[in-house]
PDB file of N, CA and C in Angstrom:
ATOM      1  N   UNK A   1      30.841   3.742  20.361  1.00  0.00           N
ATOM      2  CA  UNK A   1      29.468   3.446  20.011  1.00  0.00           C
ATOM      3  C   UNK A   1      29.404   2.025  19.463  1.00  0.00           C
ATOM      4  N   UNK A   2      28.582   1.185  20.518  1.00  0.00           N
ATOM      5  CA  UNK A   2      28.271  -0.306  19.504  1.00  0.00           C
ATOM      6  C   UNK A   2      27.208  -0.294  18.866  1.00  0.00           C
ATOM      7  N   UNK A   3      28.183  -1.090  17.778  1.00  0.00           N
ATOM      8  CA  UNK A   3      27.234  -1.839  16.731  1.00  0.00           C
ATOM      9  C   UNK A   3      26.667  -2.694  16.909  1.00  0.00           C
ATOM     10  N   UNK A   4      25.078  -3.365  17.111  1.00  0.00           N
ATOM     11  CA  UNK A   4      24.566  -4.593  16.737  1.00  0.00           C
ATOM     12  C   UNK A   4      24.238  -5.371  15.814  1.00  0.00           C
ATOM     13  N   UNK A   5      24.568  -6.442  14.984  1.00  0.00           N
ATOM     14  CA  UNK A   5      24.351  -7.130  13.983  1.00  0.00           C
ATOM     15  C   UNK A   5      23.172  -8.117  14.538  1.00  0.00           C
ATOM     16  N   UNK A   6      22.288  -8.201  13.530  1.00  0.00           N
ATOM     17  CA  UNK A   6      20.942  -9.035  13.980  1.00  0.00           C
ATOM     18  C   UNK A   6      20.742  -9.926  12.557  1.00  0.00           C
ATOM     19  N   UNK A   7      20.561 -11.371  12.940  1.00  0.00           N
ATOM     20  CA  UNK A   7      20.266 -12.029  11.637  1.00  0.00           C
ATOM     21  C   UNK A   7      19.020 -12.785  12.178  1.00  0.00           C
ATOM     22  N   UNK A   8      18.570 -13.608  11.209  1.00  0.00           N
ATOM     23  CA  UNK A   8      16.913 -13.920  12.371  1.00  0.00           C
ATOM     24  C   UNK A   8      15.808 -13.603  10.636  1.00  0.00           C
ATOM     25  N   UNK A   9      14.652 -13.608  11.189  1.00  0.00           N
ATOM     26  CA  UNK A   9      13.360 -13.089  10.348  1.00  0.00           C
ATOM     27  C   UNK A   9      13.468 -11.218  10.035  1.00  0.00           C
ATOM     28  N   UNK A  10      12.681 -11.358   9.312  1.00  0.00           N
ATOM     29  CA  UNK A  10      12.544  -9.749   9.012  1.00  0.00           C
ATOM     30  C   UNK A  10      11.407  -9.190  10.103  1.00  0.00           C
ATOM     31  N   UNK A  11      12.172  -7.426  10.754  1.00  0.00           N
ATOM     32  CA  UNK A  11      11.571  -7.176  11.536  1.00  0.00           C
ATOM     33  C   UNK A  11      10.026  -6.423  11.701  1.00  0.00           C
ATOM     34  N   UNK A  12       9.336  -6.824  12.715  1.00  0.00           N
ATOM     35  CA  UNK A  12       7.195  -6.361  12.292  1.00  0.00           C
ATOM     36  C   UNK A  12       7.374  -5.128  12.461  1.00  0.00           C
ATOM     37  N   UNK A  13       6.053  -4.588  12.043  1.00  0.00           N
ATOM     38  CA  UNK A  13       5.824  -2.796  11.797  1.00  0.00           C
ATOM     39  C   UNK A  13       4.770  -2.864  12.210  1.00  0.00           C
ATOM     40  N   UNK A  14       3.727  -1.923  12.812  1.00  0.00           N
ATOM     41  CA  UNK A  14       2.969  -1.965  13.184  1.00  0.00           C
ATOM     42  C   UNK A  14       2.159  -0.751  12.633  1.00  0.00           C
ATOM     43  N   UNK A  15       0.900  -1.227  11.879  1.00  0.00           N
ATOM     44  CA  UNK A  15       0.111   0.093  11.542  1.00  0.00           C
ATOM     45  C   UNK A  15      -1.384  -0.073  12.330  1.00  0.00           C
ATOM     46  N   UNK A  16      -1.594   0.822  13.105  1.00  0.00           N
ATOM     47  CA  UNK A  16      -2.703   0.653  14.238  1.00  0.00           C
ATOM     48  C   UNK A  16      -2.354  -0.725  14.693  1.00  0.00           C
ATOM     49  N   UNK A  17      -3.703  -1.460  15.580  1.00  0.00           N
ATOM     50  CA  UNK A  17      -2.998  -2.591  16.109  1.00  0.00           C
ATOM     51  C   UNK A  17      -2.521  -3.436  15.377  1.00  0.00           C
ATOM     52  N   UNK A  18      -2.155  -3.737  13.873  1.00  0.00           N
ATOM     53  CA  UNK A  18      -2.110  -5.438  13.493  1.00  0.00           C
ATOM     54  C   UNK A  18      -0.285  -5.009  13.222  1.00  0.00           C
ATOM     55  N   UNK A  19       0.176  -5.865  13.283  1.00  0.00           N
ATOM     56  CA  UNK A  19       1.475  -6.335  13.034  1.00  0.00           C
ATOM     57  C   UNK A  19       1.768  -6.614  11.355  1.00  0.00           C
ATOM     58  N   UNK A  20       2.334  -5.798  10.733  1.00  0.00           N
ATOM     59  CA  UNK A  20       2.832  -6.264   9.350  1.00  0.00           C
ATOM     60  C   UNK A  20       4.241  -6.600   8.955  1.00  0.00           C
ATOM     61  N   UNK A  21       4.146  -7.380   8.262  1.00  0.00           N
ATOM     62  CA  UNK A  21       5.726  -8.050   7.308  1.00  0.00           C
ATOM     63  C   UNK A  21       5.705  -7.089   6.505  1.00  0.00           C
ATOM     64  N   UNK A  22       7.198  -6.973   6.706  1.00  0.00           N
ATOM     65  CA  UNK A  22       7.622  -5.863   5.700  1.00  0.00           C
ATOM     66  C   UNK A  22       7.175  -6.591   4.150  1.00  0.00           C
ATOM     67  N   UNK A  23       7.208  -7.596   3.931  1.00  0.00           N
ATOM     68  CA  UNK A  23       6.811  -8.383   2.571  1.00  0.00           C
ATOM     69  C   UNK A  23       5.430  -7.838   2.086  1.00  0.00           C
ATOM     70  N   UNK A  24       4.382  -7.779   3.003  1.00  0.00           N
ATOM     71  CA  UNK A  24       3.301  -7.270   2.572  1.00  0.00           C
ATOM     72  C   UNK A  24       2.991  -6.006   1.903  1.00  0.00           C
ATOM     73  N   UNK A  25       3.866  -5.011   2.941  1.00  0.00           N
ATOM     74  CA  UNK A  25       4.233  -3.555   2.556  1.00  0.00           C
ATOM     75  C   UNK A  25       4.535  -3.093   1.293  1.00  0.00           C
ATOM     76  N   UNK A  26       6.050  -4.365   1.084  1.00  0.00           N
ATOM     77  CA  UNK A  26       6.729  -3.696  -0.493  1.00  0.00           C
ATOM     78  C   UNK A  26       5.737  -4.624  -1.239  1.00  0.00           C
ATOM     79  N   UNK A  27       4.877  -5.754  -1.054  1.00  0.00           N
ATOM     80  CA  UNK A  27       4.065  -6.177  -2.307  1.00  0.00           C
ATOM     81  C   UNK A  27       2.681  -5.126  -2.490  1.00  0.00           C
ATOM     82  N   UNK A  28       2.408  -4.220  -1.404  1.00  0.00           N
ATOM     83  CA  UNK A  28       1.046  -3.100  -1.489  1.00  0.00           C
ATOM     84  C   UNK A  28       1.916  -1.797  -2.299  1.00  0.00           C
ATOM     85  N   UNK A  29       3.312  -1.599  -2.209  1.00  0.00           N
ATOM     86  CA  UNK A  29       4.049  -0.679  -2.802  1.00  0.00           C
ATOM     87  C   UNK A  29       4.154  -1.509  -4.379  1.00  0.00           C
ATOM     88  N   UNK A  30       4.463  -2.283  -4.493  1.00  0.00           N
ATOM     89  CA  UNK A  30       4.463  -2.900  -5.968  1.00  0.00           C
ATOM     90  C   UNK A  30       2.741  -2.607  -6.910  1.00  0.00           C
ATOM     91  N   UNK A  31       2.178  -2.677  -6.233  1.00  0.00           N
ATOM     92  CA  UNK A  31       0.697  -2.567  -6.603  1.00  0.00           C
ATOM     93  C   UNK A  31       0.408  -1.621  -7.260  1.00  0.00           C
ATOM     94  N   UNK A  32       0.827  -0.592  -6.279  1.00  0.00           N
ATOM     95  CA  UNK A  32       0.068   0.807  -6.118  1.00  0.00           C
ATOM     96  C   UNK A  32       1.122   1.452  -7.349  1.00  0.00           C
ATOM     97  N   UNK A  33       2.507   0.926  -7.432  1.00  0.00           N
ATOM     98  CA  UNK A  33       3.478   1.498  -8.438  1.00  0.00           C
ATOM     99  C   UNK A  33       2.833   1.333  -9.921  1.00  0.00           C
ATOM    100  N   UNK A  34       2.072  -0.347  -9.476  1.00  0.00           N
ATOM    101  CA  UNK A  34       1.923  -0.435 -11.019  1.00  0.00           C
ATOM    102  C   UNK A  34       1.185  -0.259 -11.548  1.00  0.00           C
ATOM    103  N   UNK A  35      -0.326   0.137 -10.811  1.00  0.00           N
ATOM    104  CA  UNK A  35      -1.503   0.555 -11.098  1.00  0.00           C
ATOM    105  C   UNK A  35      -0.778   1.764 -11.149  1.00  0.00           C
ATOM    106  N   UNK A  36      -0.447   3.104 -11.042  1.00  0.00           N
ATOM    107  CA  UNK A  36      -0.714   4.338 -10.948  1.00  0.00           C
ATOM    108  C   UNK A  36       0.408   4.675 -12.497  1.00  0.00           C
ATOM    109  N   UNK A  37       1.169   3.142 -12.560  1.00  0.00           N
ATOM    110  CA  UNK A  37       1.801   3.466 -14.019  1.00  0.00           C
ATOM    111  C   UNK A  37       0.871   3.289 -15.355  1.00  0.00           C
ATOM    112  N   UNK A  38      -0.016   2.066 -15.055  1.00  0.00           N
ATOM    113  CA  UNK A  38      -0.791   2.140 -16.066  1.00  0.00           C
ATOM    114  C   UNK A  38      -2.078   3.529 -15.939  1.00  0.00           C
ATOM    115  N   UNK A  39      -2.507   4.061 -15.434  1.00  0.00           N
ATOM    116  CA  UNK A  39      -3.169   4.954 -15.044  1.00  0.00           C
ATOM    117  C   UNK A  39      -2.399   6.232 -16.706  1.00  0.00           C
ATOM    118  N   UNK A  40      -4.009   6.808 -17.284  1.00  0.00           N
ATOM    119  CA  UNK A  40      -2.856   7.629 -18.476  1.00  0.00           C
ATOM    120  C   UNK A  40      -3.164   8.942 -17.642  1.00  0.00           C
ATOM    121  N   UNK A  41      -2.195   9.412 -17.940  1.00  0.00           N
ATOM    122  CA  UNK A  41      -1.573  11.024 -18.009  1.00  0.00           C
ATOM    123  C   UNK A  41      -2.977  11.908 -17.819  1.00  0.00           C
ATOM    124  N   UNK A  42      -3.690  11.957 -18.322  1.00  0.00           N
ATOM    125  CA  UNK A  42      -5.035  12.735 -18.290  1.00  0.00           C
ATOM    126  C   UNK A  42      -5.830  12.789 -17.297  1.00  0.00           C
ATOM    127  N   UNK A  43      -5.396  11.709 -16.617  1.00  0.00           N
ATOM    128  CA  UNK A  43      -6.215  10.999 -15.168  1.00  0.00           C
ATOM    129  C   UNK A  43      -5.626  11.551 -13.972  1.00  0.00           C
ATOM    130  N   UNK A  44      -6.588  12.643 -13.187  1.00  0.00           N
ATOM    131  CA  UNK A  44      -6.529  12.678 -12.026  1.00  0.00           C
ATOM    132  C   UNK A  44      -5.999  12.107 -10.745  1.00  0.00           C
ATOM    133  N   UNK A  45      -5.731  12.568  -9.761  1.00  0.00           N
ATOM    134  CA  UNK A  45      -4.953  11.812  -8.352  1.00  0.00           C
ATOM    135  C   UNK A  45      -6.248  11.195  -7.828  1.00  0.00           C
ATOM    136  N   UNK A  46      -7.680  11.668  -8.005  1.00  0.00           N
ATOM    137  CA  UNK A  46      -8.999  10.994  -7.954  1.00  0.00           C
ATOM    138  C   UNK A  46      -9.133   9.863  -8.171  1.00  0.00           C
ATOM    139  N   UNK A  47      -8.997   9.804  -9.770  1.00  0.00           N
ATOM    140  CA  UNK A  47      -9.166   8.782 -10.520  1.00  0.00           C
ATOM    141  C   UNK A  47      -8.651   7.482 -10.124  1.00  0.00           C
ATOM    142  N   UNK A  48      -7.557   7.780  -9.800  1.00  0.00           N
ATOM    143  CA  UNK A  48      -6.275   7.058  -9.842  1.00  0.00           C
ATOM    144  C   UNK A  48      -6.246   6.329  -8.421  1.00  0.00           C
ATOM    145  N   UNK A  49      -6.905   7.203  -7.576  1.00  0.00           N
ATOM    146  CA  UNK A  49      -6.976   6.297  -5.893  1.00  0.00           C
ATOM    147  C   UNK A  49      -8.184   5.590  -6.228  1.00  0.00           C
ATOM    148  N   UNK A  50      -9.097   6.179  -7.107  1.00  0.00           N
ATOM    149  CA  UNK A  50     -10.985   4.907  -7.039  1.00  0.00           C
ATOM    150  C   UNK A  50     -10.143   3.753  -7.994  1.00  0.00           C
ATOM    151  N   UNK A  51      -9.662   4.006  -8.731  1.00  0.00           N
ATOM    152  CA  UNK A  51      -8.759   2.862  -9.938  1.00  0.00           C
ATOM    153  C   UNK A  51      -8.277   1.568  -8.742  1.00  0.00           C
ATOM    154  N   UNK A  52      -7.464   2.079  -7.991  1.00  0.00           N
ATOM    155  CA  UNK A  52      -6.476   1.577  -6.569  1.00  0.00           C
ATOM    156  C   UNK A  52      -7.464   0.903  -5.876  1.00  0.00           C
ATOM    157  N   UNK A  53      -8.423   1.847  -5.622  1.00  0.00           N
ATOM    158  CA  UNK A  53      -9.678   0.581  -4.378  1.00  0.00           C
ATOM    159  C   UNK A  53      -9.990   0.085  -5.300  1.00  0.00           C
ATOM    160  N   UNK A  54     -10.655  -0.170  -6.509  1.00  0.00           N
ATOM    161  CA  UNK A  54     -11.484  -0.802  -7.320  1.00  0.00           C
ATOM    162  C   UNK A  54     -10.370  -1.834  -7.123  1.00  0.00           C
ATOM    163  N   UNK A  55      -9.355  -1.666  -7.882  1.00  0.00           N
ATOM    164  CA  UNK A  55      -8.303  -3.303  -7.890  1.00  0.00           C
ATOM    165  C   UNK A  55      -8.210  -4.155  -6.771  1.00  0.00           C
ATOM    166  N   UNK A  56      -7.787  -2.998  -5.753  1.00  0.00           N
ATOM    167  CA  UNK A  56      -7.828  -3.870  -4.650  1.00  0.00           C
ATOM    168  C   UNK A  56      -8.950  -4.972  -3.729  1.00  0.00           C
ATOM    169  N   UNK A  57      -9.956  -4.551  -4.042  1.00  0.00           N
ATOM    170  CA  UNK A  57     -11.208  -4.972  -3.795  1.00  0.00           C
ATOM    171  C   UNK A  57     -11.379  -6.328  -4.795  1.00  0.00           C
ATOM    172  N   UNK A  58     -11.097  -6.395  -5.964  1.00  0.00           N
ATOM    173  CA  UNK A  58     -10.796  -7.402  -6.356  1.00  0.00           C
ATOM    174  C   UNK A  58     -10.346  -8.590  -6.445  1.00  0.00           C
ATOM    175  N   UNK A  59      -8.838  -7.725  -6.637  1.00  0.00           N
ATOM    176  CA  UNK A  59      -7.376  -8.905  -6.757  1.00  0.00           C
ATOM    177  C   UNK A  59      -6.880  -9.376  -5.092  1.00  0.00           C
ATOM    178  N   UNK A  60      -7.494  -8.676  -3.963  1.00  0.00           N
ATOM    179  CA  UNK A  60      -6.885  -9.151  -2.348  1.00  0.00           C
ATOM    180  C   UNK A  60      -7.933  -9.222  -1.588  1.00  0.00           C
ATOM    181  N   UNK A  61      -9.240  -9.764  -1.761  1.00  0.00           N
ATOM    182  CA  UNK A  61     -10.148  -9.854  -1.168  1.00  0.00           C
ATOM    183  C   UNK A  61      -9.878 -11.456   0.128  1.00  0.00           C
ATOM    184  N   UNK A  62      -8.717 -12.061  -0.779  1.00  0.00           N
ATOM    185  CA  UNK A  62      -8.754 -12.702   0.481  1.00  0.00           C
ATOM    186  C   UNK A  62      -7.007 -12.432   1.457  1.00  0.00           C
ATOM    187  N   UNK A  63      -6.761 -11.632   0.839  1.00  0.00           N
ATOM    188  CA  UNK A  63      -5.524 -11.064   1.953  1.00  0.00           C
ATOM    189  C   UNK A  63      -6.036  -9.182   2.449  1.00  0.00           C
ATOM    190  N   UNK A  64      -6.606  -9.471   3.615  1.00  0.00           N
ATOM    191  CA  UNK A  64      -6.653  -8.275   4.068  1.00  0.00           C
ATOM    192  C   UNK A  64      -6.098  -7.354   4.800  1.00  0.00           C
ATOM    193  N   UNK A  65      -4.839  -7.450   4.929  1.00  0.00           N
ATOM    194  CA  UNK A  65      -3.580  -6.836   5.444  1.00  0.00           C
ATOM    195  C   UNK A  65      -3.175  -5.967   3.953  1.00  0.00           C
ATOM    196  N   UNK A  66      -2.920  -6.950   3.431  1.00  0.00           N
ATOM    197  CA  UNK A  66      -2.368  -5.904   1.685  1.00  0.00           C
ATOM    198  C   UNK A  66      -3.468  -5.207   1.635  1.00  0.00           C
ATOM    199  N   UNK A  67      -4.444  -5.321   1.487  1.00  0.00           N
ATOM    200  CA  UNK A  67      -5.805  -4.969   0.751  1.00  0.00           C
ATOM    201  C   UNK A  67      -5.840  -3.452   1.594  1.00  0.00           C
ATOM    202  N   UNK A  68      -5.798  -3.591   2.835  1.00  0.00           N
ATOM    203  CA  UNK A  68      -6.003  -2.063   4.468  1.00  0.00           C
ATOM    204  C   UNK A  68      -4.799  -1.420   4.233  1.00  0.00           C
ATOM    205  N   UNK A  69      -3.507  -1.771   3.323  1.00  0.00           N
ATOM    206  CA  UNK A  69      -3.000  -1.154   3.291  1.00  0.00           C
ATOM    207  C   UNK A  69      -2.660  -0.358   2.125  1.00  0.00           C
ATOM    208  N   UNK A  70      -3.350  -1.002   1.216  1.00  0.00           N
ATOM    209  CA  UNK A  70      -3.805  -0.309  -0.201  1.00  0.00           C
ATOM    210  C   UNK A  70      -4.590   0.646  -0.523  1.00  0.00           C
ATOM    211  N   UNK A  71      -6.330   0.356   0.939  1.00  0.00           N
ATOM    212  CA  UNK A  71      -6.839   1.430   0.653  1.00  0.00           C
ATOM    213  C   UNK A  71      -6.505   2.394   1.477  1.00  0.00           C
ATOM    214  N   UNK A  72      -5.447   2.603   2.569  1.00  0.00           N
ATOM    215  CA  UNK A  72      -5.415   3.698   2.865  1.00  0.00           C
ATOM    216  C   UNK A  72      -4.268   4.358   2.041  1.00  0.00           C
ATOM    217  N   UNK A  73      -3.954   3.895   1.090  1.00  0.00           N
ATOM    218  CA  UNK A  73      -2.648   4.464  -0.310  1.00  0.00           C
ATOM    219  C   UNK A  73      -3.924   5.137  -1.061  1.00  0.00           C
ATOM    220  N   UNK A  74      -4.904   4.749  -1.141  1.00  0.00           N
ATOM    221  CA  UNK A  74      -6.084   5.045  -1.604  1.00  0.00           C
ATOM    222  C   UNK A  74      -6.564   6.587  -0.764  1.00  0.00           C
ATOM    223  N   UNK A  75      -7.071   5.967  -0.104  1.00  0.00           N
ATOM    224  CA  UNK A  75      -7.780   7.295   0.889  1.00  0.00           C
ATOM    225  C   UNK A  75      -6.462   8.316   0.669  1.00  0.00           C
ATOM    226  N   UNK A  76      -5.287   8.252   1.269  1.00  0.00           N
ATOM    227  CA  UNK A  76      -4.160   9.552   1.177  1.00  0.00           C
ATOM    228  C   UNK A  76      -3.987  10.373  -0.425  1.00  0.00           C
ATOM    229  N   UNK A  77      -4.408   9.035  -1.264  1.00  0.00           N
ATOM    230  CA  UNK A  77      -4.667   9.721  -2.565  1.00  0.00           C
ATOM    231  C   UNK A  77      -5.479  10.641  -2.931  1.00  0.00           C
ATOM    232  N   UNK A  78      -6.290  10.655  -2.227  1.00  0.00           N
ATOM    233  CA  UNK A  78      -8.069  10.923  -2.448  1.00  0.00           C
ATOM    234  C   UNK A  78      -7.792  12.409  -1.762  1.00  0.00           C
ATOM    235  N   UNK A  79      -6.830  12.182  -0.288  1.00  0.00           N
ATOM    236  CA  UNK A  79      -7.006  13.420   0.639  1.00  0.00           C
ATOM    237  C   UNK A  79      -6.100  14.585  -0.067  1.00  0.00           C
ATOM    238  N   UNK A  80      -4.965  13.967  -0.814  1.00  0.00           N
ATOM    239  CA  UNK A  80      -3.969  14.798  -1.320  1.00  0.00           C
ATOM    240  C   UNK A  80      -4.783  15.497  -2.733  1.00  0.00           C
ATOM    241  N   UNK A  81      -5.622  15.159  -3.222  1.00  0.00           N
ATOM    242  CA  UNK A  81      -6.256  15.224  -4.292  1.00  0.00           C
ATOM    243  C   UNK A  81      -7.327  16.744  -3.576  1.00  0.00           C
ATOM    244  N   UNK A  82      -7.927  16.556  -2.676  1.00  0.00           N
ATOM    245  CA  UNK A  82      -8.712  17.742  -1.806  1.00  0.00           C
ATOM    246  C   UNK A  82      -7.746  18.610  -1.220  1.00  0.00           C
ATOM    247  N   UNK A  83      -6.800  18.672  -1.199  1.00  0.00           N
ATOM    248  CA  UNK A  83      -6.312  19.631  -0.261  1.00  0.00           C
ATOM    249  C   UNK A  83      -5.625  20.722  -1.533  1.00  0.00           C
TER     250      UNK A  83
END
């Protein structure tokens, strides 16, 4: 079985059509870590995804790749919260 070694750029992901950097990904995972840490204990999986769009709508209004991928960390929050 071969091995391939690849050095080069980091490789794209694709969520629906747009192409993402993994960079964008772990900085929408950094976000969402650190909003949902400050978030207190008393607070709902609700709360806590409108908390997530509210920021995001804010702080990435002009990067909208992070921002689409925040609110759907959002929306899955929201859905896991209904089910």
């Amino acid at each position: 079985m071969e091995k391939h070694h690849t050095s080069g750029p980091a490789p794209h992901y694709t969520l629906g059509l747009e192409k993402v950097e993994i960079d964008d990904v772990l900085d929408a995972c950094g976000v969402v870590g650190a909003v949902l840490k400050a978030v207190a204990p008393d607070l709902n999986t609700r709360s806590a995804a409108r908390l997530l769009a509210e920021a995001t709508r804010l702080e990435y209004h002009n990067e909208p790749l992070t921002r689409s991928i925040l609110v759907e960390v959002a929306r899955a929050l929201q859905r896991r919260e209904t089910q």
